[in-house]
N, C-alpha and C. Protein backbone atom coordinates (compact mmCIF):
# COMPACT_ATOMS: atom_id res chain seq x y z
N UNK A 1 90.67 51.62 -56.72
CA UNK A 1 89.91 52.55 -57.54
C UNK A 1 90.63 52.75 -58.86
N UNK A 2 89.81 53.05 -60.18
CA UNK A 2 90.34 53.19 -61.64
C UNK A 2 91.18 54.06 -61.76
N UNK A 3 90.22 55.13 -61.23
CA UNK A 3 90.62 56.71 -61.15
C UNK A 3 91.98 56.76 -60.59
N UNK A 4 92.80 56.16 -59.03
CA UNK A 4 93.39 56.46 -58.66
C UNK A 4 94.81 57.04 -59.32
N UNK A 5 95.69 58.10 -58.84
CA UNK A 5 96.52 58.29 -59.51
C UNK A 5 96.54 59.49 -60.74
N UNK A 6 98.06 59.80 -61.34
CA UNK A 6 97.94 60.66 -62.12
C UNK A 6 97.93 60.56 -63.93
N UNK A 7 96.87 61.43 -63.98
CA UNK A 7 96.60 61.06 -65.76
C UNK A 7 97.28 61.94 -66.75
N UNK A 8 97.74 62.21 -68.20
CA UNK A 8 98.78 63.07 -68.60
C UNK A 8 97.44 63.50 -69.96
N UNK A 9 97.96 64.96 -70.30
CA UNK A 9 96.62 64.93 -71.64
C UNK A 9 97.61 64.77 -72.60
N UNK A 10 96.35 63.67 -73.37
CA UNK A 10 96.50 63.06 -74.66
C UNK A 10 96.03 63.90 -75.99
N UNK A 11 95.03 64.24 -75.97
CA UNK A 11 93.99 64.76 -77.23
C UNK A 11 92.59 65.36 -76.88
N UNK A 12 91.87 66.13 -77.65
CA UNK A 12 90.59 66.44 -77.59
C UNK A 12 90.20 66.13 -78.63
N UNK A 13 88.70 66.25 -78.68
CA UNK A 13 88.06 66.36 -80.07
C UNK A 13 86.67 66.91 -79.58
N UNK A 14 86.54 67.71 -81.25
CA UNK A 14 85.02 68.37 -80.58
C UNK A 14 84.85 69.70 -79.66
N UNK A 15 86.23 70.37 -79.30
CA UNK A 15 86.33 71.01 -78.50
C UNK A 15 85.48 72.57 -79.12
N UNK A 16 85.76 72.95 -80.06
CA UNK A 16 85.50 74.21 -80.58
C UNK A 16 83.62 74.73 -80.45
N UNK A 17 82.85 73.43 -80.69
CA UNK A 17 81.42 74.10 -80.41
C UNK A 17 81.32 74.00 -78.90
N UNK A 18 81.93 73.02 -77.93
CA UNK A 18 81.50 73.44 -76.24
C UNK A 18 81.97 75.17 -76.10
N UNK A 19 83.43 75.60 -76.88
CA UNK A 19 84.00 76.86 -76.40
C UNK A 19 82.80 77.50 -77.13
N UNK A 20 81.91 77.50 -78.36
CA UNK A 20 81.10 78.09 -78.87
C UNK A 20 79.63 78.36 -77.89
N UNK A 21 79.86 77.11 -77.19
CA UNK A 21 78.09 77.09 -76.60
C UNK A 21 78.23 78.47 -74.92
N UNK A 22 79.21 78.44 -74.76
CA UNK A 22 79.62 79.63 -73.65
C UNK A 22 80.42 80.69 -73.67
N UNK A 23 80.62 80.96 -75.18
CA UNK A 23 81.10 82.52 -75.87
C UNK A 23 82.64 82.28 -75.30
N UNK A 24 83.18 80.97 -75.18
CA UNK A 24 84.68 81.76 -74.82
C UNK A 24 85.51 82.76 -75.61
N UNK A 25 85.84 83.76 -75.34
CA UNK A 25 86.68 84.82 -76.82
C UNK A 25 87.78 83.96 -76.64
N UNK A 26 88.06 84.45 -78.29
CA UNK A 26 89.77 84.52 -79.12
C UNK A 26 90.88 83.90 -77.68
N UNK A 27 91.21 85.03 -77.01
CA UNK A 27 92.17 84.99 -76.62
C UNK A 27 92.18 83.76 -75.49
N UNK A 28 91.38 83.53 -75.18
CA UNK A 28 90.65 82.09 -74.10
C UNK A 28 91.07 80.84 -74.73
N UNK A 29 90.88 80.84 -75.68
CA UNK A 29 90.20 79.55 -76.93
C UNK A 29 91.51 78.91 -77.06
N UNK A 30 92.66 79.91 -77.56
CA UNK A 30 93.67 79.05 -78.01
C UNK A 30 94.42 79.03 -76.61
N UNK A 31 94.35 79.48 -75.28
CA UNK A 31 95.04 79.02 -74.14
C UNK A 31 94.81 77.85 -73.70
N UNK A 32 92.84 77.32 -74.38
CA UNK A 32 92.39 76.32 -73.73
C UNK A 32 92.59 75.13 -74.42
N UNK A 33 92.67 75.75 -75.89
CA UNK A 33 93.00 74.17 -77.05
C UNK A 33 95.15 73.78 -76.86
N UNK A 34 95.56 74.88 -76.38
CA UNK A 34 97.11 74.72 -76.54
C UNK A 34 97.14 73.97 -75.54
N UNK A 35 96.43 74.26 -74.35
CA UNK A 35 96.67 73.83 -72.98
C UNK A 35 96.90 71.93 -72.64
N UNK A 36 97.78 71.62 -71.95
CA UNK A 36 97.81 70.23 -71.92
C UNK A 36 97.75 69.69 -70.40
N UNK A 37 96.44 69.98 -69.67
CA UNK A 37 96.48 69.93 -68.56
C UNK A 37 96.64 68.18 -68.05
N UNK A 38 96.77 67.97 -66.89
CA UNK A 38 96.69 66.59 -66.08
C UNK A 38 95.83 66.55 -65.09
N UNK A 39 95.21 65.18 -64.89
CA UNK A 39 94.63 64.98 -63.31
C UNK A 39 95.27 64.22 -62.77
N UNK A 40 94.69 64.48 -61.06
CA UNK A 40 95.04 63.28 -60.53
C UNK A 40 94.44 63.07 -59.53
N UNK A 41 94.03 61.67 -59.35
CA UNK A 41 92.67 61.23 -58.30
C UNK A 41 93.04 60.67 -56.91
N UNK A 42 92.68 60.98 -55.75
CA UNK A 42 93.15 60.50 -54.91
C UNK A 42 91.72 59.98 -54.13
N UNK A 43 92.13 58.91 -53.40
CA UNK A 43 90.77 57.91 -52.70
C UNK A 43 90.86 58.74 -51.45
N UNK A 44 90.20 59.13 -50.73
CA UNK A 44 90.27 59.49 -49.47
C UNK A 44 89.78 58.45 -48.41
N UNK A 45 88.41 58.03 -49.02
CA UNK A 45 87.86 57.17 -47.93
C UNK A 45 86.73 56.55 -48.93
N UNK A 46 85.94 55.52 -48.38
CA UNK A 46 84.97 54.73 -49.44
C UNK A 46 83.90 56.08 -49.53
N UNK A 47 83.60 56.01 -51.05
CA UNK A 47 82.67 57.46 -51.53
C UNK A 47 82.99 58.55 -51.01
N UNK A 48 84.16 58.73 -51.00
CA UNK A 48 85.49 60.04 -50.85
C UNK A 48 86.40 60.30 -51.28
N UNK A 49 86.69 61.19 -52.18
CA UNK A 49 88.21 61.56 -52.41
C UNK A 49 88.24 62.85 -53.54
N UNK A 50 89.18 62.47 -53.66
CA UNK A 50 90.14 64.44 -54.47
C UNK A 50 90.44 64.19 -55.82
N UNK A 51 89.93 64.98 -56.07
CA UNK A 51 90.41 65.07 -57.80
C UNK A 51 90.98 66.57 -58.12
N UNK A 52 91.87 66.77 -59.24
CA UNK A 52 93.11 68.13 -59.42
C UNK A 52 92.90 67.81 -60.81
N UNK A 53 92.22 69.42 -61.56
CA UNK A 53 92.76 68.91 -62.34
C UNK A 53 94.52 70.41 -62.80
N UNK A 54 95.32 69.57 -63.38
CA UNK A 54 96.54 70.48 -63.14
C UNK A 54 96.94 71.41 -64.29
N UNK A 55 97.29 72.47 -64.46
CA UNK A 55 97.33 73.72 -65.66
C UNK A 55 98.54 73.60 -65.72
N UNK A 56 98.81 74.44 -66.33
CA UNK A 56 100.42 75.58 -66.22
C UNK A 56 100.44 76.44 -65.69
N UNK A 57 99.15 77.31 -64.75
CA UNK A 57 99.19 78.54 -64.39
C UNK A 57 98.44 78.09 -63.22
N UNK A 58 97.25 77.13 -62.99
CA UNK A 58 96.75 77.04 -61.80
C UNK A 58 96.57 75.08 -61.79
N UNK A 59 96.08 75.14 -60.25
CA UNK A 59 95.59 73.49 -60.12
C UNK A 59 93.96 74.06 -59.25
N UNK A 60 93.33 73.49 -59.42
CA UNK A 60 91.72 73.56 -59.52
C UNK A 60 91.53 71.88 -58.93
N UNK A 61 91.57 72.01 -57.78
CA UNK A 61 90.92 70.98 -56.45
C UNK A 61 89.68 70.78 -56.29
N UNK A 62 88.61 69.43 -56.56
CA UNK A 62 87.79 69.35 -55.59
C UNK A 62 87.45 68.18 -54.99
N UNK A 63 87.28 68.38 -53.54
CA UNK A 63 86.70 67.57 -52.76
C UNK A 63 85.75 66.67 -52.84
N UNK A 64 85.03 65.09 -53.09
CA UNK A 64 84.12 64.87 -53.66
C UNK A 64 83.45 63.86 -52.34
N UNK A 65 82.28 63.67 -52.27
CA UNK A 65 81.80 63.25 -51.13
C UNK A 65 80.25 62.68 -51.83
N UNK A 66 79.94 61.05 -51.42
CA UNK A 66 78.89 60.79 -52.28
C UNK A 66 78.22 61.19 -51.55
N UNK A 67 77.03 61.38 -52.46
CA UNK A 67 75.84 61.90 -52.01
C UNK A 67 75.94 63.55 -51.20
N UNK A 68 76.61 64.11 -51.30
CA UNK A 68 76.78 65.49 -51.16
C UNK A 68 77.17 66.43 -52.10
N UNK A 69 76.51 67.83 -52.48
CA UNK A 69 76.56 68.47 -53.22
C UNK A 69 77.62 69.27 -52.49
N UNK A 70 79.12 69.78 -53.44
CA UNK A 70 80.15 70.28 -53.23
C UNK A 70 81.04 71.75 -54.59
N UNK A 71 81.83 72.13 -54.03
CA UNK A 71 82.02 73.37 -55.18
C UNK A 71 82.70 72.65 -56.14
N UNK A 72 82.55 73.07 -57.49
CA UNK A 72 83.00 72.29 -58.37
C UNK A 72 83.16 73.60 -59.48
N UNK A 73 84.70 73.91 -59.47
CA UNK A 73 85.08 74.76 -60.74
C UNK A 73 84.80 74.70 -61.99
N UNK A 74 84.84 75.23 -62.68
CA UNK A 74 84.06 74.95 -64.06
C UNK A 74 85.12 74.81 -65.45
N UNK A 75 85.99 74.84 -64.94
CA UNK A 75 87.48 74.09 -65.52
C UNK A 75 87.55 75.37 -66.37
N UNK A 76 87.34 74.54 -67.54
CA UNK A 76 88.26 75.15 -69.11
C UNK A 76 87.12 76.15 -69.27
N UNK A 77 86.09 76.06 -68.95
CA UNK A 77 84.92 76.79 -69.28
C UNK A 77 84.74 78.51 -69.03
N UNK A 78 84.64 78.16 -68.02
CA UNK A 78 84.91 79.77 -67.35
C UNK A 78 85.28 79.59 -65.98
N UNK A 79 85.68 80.62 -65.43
CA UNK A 79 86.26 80.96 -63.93
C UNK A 79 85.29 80.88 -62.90
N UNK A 80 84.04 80.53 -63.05
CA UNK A 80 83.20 80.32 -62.36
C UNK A 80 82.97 78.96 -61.33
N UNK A 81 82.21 79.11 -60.53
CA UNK A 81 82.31 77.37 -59.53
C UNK A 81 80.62 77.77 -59.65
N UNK A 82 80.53 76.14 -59.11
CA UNK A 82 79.15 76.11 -59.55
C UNK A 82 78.67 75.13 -58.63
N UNK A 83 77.97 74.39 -58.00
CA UNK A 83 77.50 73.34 -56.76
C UNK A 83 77.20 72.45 -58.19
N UNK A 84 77.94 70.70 -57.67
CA UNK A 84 77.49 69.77 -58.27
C UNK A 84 77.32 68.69 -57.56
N UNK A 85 77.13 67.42 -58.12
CA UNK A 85 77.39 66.10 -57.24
C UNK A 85 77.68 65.21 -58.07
N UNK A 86 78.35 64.28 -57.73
CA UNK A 86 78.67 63.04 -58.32
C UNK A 86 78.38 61.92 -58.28
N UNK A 87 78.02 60.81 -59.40
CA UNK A 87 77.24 60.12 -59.00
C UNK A 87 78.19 58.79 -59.54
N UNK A 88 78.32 57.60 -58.56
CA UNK A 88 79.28 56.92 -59.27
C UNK A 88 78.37 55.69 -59.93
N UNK A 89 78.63 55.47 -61.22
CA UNK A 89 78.00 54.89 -61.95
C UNK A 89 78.82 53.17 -61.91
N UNK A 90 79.86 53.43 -62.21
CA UNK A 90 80.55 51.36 -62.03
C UNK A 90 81.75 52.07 -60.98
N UNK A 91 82.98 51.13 -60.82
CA UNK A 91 84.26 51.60 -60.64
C UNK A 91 85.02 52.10 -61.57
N UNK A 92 84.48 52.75 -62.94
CA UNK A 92 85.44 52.51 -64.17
C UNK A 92 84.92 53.95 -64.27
N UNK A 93 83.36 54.74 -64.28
CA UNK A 93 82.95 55.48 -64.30
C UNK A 93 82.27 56.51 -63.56
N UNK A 94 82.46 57.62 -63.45
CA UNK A 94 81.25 58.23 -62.85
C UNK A 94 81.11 59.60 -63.14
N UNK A 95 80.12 60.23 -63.07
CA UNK A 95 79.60 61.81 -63.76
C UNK A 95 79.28 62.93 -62.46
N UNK A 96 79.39 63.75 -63.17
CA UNK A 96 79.49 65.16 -62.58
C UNK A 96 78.28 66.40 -62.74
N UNK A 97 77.12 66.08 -62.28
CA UNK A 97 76.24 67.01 -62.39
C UNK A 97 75.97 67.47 -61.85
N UNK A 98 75.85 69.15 -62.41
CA UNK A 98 75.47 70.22 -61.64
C UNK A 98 74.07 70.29 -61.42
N UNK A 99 73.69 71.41 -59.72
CA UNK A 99 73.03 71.22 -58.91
C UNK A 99 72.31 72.26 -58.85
N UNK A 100 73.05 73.70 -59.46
CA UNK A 100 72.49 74.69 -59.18
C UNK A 100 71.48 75.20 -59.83
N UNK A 101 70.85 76.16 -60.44
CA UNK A 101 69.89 76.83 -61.15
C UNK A 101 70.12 76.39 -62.50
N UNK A 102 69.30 76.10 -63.08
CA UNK A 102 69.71 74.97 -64.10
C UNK A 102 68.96 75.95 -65.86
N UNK A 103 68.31 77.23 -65.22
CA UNK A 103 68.48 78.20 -66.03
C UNK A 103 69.61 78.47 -66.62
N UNK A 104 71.09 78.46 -65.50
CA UNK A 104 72.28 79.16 -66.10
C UNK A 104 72.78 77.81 -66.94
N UNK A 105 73.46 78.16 -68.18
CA UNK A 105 73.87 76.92 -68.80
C UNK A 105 74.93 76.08 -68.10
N UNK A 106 76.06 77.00 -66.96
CA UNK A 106 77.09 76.13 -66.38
C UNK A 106 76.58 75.07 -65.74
N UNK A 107 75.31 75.45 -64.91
CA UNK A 107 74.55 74.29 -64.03
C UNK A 107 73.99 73.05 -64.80
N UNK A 108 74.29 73.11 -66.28
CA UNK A 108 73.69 71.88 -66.63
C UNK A 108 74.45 71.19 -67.63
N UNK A 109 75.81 71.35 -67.15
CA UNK A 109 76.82 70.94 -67.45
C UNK A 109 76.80 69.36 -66.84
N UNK A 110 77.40 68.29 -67.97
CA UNK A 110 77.02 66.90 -67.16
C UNK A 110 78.59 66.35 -67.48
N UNK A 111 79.57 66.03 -66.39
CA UNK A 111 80.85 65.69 -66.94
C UNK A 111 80.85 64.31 -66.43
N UNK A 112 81.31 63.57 -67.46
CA UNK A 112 81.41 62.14 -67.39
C UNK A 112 82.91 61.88 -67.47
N UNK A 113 83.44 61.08 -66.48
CA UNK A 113 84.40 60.36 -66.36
C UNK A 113 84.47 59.12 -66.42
N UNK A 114 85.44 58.55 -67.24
CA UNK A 114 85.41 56.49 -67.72
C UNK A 114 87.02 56.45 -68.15
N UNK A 115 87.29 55.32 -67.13
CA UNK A 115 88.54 54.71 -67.21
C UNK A 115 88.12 53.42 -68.66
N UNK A 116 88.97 53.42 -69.52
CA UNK A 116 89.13 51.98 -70.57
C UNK A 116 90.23 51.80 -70.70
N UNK A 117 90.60 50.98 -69.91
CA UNK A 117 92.24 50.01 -70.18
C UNK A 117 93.39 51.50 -69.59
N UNK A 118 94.05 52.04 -70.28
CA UNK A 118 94.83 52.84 -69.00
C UNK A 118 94.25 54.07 -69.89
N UNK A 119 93.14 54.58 -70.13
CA UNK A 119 92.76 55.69 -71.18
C UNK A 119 91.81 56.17 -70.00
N UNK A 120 91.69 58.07 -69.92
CA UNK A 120 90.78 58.27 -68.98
C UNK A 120 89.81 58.98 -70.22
N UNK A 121 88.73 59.24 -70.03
CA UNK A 121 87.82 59.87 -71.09
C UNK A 121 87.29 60.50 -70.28
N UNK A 122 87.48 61.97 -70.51
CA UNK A 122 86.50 63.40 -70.01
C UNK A 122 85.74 63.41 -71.16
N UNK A 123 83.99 63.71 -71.02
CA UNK A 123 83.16 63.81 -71.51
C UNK A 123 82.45 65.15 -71.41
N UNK A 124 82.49 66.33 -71.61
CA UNK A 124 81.75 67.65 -71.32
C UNK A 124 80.45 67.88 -71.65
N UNK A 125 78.72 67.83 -71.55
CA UNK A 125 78.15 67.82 -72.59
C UNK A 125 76.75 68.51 -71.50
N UNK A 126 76.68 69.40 -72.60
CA UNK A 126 75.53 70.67 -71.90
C UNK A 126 74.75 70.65 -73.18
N UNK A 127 73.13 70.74 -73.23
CA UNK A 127 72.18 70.78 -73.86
C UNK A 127 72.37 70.76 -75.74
N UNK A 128 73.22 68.95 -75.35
CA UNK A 128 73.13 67.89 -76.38
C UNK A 128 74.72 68.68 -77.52
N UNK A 129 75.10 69.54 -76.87
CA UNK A 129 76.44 69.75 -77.55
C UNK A 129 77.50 68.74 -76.63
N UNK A 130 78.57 68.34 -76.89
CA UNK A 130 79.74 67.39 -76.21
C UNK A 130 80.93 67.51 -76.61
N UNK A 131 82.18 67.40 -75.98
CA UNK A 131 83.40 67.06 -76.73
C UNK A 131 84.14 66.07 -75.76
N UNK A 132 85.48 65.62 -75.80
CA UNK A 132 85.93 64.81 -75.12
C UNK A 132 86.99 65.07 -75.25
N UNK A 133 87.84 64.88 -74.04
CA UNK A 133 89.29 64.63 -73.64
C UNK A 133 89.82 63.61 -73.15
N UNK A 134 90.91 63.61 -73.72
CA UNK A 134 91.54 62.06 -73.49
C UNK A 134 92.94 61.92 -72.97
N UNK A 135 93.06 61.39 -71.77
CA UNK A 135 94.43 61.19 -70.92
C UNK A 135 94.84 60.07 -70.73
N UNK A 136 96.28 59.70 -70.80
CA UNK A 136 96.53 58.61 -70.58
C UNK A 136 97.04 58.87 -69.34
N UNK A 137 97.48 57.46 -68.53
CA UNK A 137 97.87 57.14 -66.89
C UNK A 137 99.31 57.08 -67.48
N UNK A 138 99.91 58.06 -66.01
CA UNK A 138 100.93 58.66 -66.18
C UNK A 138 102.04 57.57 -65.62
């Protein structure tokens, strides 16, 4: 698997209108742009496994299971969890869409994950706003 293993953060871009599209305040904003979090992917079983992603203050686990809708934290966004599923698109890629009431804006949150060469690309992108994060393999 691409994913497998641990990724280190590299860079964002674009970050300031996603924190805009869900009111993060002041004091949020610069914990979340200073912040230099890591993942790391583990295979559990074929269309199974764990993804972390890792803070300075917390690690935020989830369980991923194809074709099953599972809790899925809402990271940098807010403190909220939200039911999503994942859908794996190649071995290089796959996305993260939420499941729940699709009124609330967290639920229509679409996170895309893509391995290119040892680069991981987080993709965030809710009703045509986006930004991206970028990790390299650790």
């Amino acid at each position: 698997m691409a994913f497998n293993g641990k990724w280190v953060f590299d860079k964002s871009d674009s970050l300031d209108p996603i924190l805009d599209k869900f009111g993060v305040p002041p004091e949020n904003r610069a914990r979340i742009a200073e912040g230099r979090p890591s993942y790391e992917f583990v295979k559990v079983a074929d269309g199974e496994g764990i993804m972390r992603l890792i803070g300075p203050k917390k690690t935020l686990e989830v369980q991923m299971k194809k074709g099953e809708d599972f809790d899925s934290p809402a990271g940098i966004i807010t403190d909220k969890t939200r039911k999503a599923r994942a859908e794996k698109v190649s071995d290089t890629k796959f996305i993260v869409r939420g499941t729940g009431d699709q009124s609330e804006a967290i639920n229509r949150v679409v996170e895309t994950r893509e391995v290119v060469g040892d680069q991981l690309i987080v993709t965030i992108e809710v009703d045509g706003v986006s930004c991206n994060r970028y990790f390299k393999r650790a």
